[in-house]
C-alpha atoms as a PDB file:
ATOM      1  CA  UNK A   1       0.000   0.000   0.000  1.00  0.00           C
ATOM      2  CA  UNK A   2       1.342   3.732  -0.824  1.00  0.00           C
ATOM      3  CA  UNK A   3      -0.315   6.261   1.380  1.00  0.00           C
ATOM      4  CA  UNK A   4       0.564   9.852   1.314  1.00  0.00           C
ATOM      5  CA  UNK A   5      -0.355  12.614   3.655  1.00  0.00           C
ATOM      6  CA  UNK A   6      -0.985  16.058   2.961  1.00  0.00           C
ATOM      7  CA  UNK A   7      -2.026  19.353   3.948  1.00  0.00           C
ATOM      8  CA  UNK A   8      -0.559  23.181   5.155  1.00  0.00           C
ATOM      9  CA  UNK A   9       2.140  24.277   7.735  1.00  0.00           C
ATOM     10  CA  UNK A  10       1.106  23.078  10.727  1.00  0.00           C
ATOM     11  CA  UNK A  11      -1.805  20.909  10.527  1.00  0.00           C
ATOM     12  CA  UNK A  12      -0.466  18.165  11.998  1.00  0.00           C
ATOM     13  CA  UNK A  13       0.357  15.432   9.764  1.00  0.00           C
ATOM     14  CA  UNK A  14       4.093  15.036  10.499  1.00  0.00           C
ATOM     15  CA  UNK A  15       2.868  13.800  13.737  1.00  0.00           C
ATOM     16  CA  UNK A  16       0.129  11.928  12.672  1.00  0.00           C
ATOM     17  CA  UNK A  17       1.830   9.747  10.675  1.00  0.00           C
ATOM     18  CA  UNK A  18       4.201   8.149  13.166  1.00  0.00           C
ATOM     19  CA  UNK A  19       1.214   7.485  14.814  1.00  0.00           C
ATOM     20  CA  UNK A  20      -0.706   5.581  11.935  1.00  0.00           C
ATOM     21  CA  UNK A  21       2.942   3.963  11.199  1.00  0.00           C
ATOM     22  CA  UNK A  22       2.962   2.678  14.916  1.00  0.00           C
ATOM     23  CA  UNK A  23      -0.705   1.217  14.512  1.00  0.00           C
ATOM     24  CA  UNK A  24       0.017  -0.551  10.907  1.00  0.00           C
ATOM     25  CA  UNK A  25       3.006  -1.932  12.845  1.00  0.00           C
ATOM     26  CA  UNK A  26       1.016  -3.553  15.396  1.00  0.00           C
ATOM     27  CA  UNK A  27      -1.148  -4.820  13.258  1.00  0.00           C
ATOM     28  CA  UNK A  28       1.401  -7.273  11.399  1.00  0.00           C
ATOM     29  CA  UNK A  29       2.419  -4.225   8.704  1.00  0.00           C
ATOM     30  CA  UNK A  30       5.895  -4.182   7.158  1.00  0.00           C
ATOM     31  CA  UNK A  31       5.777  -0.230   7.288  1.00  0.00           C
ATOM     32  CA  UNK A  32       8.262   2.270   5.869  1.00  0.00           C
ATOM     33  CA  UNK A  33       8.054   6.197   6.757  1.00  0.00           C
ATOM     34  CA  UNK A  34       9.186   8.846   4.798  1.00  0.00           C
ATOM     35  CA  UNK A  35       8.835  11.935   3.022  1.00  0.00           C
ATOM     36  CA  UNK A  36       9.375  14.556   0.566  1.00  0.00           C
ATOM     37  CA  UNK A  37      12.123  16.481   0.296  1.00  0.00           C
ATOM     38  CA  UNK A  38      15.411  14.698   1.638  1.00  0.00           C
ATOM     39  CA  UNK A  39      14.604  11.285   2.635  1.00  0.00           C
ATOM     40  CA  UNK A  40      17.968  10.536   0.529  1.00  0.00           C
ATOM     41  CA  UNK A  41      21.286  11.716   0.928  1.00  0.00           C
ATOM     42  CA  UNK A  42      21.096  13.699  -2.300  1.00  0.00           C
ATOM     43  CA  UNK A  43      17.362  14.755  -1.253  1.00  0.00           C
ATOM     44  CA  UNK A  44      18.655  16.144   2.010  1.00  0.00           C
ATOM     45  CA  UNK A  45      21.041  18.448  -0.354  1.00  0.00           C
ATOM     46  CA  UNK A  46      17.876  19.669  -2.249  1.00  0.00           C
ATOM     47  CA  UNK A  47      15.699  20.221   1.343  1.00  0.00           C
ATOM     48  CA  UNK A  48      17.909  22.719   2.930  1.00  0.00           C
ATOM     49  CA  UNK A  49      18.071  24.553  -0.554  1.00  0.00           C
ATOM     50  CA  UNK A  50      14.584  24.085  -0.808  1.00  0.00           C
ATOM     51  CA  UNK A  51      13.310  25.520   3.023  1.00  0.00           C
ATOM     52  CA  UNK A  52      16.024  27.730   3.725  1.00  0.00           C
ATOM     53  CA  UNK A  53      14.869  30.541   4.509  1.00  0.00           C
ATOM     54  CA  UNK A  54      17.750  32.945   2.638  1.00  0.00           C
ATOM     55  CA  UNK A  55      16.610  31.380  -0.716  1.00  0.00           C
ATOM     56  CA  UNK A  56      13.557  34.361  -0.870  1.00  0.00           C
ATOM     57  CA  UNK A  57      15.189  35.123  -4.177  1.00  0.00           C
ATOM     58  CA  UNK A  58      14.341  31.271  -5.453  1.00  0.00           C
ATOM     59  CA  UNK A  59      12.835  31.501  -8.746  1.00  0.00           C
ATOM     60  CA  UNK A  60       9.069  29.752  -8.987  1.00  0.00           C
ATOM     61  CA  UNK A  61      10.636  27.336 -12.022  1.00  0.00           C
ATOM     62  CA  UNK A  62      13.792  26.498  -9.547  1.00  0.00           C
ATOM     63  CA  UNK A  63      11.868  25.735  -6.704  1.00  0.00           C
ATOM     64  CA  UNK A  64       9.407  23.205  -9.367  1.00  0.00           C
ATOM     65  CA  UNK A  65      12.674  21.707 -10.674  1.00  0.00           C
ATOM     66  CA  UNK A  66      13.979  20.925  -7.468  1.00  0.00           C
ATOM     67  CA  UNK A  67      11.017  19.317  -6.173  1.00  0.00           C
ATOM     68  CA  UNK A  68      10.859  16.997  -9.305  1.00  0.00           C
ATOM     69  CA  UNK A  69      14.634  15.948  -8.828  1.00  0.00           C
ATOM     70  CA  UNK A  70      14.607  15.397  -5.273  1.00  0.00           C
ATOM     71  CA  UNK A  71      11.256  13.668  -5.720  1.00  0.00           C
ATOM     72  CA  UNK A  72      13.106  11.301  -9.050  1.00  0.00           C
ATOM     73  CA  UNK A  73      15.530  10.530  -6.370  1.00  0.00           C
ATOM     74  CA  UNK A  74      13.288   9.393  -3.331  1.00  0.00           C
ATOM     75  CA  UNK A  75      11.535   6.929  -5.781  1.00  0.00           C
ATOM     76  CA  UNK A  76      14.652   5.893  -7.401  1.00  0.00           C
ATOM     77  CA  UNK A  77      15.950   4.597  -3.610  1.00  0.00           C
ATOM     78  CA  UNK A  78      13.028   4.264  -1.075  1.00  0.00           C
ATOM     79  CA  UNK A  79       9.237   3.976  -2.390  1.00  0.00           C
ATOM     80  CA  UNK A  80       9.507   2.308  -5.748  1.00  0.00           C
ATOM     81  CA  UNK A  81      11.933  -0.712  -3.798  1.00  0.00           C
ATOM     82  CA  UNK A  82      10.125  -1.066  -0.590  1.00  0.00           C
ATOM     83  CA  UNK A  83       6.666  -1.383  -2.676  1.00  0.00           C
ATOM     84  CA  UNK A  84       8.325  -3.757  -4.868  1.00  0.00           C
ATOM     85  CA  UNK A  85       9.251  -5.580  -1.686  1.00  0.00           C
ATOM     86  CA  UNK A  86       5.758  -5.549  -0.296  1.00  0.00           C
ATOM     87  CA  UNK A  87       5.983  -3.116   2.521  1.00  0.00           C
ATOM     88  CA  UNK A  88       3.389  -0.014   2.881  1.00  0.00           C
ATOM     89  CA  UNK A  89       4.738   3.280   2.232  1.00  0.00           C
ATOM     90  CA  UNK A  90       3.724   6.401   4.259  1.00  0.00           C
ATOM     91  CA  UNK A  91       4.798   9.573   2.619  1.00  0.00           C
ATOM     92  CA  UNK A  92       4.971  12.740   4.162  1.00  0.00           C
ATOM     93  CA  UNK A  93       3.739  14.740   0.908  1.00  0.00           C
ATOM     94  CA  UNK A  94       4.006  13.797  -2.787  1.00  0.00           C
ATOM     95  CA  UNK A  95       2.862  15.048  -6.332  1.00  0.00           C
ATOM     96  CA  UNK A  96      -0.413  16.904  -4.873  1.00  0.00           C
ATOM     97  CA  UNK A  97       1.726  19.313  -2.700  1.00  0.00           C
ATOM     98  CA  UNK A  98       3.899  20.288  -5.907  1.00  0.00           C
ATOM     99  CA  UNK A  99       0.493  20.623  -7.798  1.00  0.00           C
ATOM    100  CA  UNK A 100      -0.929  22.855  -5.195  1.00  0.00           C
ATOM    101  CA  UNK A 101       2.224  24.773  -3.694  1.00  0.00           C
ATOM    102  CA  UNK A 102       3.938  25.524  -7.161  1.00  0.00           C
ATOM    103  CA  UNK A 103       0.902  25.570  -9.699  1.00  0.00           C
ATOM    104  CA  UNK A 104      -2.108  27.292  -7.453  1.00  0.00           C
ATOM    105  CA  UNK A 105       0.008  29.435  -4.907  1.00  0.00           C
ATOM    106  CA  UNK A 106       2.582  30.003  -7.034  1.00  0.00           C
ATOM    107  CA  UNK A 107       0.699  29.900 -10.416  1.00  0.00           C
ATOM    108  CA  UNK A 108       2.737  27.595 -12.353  1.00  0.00           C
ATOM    109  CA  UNK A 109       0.612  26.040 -15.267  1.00  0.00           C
ATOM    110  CA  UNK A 110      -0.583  22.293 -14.287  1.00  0.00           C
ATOM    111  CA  UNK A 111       0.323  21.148 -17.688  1.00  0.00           C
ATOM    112  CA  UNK A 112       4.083  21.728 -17.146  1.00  0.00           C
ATOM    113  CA  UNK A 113       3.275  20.052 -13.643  1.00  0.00           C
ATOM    114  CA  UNK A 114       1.472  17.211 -15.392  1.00  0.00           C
ATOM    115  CA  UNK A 115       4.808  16.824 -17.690  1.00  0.00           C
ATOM    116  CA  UNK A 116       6.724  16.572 -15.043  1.00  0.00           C
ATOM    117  CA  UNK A 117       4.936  14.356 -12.930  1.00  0.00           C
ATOM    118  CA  UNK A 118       4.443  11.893 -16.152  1.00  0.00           C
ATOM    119  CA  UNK A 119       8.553  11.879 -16.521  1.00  0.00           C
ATOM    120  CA  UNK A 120       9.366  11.267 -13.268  1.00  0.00           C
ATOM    121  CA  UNK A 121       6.183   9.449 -11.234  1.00  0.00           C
ATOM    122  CA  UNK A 122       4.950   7.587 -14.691  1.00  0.00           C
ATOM    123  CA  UNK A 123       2.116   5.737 -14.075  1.00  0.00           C
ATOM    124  CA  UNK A 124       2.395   5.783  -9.595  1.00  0.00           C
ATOM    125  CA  UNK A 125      -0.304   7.067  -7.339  1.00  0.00           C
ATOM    126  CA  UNK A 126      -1.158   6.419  -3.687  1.00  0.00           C
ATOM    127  CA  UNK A 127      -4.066   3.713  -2.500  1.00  0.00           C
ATOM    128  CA  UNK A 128      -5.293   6.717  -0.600  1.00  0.00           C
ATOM    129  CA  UNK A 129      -3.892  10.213   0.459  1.00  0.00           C
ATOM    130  CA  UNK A 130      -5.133  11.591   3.349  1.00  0.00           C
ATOM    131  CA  UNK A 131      -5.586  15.472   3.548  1.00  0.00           C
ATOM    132  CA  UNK A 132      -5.597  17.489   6.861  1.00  0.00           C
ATOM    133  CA  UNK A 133      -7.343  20.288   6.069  1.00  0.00           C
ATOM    134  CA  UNK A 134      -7.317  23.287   8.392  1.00  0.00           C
ATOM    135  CA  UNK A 135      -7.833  27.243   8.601  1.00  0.00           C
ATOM    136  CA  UNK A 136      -4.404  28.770   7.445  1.00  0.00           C
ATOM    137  CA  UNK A 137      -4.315  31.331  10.163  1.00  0.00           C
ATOM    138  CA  UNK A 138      -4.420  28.093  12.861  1.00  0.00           C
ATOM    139  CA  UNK A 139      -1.888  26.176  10.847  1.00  0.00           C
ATOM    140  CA  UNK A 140       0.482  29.690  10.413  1.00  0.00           C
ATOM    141  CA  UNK A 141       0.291  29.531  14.564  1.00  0.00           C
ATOM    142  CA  UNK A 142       1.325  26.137  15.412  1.00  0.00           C
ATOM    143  CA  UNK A 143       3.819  26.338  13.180  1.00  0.00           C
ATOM    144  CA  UNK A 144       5.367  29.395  14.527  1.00  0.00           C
ATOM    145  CA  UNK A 145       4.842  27.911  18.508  1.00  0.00           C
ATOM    146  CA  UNK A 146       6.419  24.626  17.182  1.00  0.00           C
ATOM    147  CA  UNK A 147       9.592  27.135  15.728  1.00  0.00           C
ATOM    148  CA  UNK A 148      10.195  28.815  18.974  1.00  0.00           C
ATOM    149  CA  UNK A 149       9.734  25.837  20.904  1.00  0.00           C
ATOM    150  CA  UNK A 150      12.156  24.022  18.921  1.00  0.00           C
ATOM    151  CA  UNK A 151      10.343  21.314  17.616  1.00  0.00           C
ATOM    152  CA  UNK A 152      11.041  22.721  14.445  1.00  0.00           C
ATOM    153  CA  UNK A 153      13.828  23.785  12.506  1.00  0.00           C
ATOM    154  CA  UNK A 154      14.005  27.607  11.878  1.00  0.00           C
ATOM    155  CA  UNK A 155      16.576  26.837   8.789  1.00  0.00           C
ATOM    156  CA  UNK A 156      13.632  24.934   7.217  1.00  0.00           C
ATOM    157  CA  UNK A 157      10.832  28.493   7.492  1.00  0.00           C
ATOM    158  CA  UNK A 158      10.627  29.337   4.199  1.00  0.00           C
ATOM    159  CA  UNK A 159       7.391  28.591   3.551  1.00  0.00           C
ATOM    160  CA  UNK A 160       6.063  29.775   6.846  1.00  0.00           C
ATOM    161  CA  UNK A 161       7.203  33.342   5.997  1.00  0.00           C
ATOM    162  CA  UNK A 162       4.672  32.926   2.796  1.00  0.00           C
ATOM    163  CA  UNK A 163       1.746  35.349   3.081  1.00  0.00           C
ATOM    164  CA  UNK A 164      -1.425  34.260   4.867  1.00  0.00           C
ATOM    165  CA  UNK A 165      -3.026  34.439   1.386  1.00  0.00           C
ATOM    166  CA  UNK A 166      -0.451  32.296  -0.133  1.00  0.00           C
ATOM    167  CA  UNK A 167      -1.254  29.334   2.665  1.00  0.00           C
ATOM    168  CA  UNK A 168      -5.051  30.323   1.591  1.00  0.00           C
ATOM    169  CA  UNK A 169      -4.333  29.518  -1.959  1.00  0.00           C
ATOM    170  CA  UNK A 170      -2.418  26.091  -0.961  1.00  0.00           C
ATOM    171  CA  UNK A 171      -5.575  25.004   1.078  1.00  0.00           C
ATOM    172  CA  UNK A 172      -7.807  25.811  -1.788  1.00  0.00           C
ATOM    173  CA  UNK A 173      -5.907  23.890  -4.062  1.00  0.00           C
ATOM    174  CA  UNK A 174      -5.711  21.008  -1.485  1.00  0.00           C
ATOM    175  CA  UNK A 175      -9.446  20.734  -1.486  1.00  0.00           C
ATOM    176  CA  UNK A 176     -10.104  21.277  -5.244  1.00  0.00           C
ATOM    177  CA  UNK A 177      -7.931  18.247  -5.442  1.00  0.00           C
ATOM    178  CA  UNK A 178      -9.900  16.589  -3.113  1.00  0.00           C
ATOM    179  CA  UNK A 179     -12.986  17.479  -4.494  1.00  0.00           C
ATOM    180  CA  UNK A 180     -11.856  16.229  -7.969  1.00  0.00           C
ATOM    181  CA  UNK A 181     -10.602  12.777  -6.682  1.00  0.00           C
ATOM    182  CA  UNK A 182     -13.067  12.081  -4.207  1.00  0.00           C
ATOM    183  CA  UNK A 183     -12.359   8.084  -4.481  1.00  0.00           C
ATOM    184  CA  UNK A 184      -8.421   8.860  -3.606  1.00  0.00           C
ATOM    185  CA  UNK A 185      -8.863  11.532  -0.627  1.00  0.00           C
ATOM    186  CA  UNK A 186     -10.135  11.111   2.878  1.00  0.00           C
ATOM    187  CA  UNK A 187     -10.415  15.005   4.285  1.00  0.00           C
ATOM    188  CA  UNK A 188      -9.909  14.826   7.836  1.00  0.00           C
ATOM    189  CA  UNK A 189     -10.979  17.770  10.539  1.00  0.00           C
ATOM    190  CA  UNK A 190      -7.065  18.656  11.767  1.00  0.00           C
ATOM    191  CA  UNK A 191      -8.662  21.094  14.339  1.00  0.00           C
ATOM    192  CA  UNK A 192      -9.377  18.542  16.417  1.00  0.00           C
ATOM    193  CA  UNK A 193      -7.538  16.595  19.456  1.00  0.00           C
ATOM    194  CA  UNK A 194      -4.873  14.527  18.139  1.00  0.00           C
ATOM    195  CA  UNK A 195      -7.054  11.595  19.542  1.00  0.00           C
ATOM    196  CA  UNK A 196      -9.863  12.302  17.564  1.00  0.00           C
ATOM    197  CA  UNK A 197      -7.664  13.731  14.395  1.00  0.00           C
ATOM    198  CA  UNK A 198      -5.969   9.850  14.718  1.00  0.00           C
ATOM    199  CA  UNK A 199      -9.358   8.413  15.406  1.00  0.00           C
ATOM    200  CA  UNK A 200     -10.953   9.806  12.136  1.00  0.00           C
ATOM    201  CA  UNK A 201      -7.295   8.738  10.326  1.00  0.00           C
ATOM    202  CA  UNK A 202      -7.795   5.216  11.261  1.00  0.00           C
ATOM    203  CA  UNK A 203     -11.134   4.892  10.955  1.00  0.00           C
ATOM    204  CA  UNK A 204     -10.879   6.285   6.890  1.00  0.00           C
ATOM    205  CA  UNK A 205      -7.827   3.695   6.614  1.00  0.00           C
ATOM    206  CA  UNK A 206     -10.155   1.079   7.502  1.00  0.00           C
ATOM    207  CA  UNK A 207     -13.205   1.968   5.525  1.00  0.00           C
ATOM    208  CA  UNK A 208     -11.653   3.280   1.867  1.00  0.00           C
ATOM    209  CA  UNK A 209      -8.918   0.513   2.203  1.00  0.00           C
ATOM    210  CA  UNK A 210     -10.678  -2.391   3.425  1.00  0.00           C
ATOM    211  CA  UNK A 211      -8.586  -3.196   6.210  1.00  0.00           C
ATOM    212  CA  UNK A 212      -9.315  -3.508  10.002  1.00  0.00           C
ATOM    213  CA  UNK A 213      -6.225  -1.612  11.609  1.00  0.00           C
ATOM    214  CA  UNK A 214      -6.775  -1.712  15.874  1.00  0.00           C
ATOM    215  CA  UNK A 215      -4.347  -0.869  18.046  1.00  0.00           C
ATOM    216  CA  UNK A 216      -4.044   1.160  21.059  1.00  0.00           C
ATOM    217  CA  UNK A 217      -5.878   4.995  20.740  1.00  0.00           C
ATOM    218  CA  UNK A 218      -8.078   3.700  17.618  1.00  0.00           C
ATOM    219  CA  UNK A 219     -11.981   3.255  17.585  1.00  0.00           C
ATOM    220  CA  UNK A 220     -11.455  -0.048  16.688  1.00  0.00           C
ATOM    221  CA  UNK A 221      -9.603  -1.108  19.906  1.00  0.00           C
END
């Protein structure tokens, strides 16, 4: 199974996901975690270029390009193998954040996306990507709290010094994605309690995939 996750700064996901990992694991699940950028050596090269925060002057077309390599790379060594090998992927972000970030915040034509995609995904998409949808003023917040408490890295801020509207624009393209592939998304509430944000995770897993994941802080259990 490939299963990405998605959705703005700060709604939670990151987090999320070593939960769901932790549950599939429990449940008999060969599961790998990872995410895009720099889940490779090279791909760590192209993050901090990517998110630091000096690179303001980053062309839109750059910041496209570099997503596709890094993203070329992370299939070359860690999804395409470990889904060859039978294990279920959970990716921190994939194509939809490039089609959202770089073509409706930063206006990029999805056509050249599209291309791009074609070249370097081909035919791949995820069993089910799961999108944590929240207000972009909430997200903006907890990302800044999580910044000056450390949790995350102020090197990697270049998105979170994006406009509110920009973060706006990324959410509406998240759900007019959604909205499109209605069979491939399951929108989940990220305002809620981590329990109930994990609770509604599990519970989609279960339902769209067919699969009866328990473990400990599920519905199921």
């Amino acid at each position: 199974m490939f299963i990405t996750f998605e959705g703005i700064e700060g709604s939670g996901k990151t987090t999320q996901i070593e939960r769901v990992s932790a549950c599939f694991d429990e449940n008999g699940y060969d599961t790998v975690v990872t995410r895009e950028p720099g889940d490779t050596l090279i791909g760590k090269k192209i993050r901090a270029i990517l998110l630091d925060p000096d690179n303001r002057g980053m062309s839109d077309l750059c910041e496209l390009f570099l997503y596709g390599a890094d993203r070329a790379q992370h299939l070359f060594e860690v999804v395409v193998p470990s889904l060859n090998a039978g294990k279920t992927v959970l990716c921190d972000r994939f194509t939809d954040a490039t089609t959202v970030y770089q073509g409706a915040a930063r206006g990029i034509a999805r056509e050249l996306i599209d291309t791009i995609h074609s070249v370097v995904v081909k035919d791949l998409r995820p069993d089910l990507t799961i999108l944590f949808d929240l207000d972009p003023a909430i997200g903006l917040e907890r990302a800044f709290s999580a910044l000056e408490d450390g949790e995350r890295s102020v090197d990697e801020a270049r998105f979170e010094q994006e406009a509110l509207g920009f973060h706006q624009q990324v959410r509406q393209g998240y759900l007019a994605l959604a909205g499109a592939e209605k069979e491939r998304f399951l929108v989940v509430d990220a305002s809620g309690t981590p329990e109930q944000v994990f609770g509604e995770i599990v519970s989609g897993i279960n339902n769209r995939l067919g699969i009866d994941l328990r473990g400990k802080g599920t519905s199921a259990s």
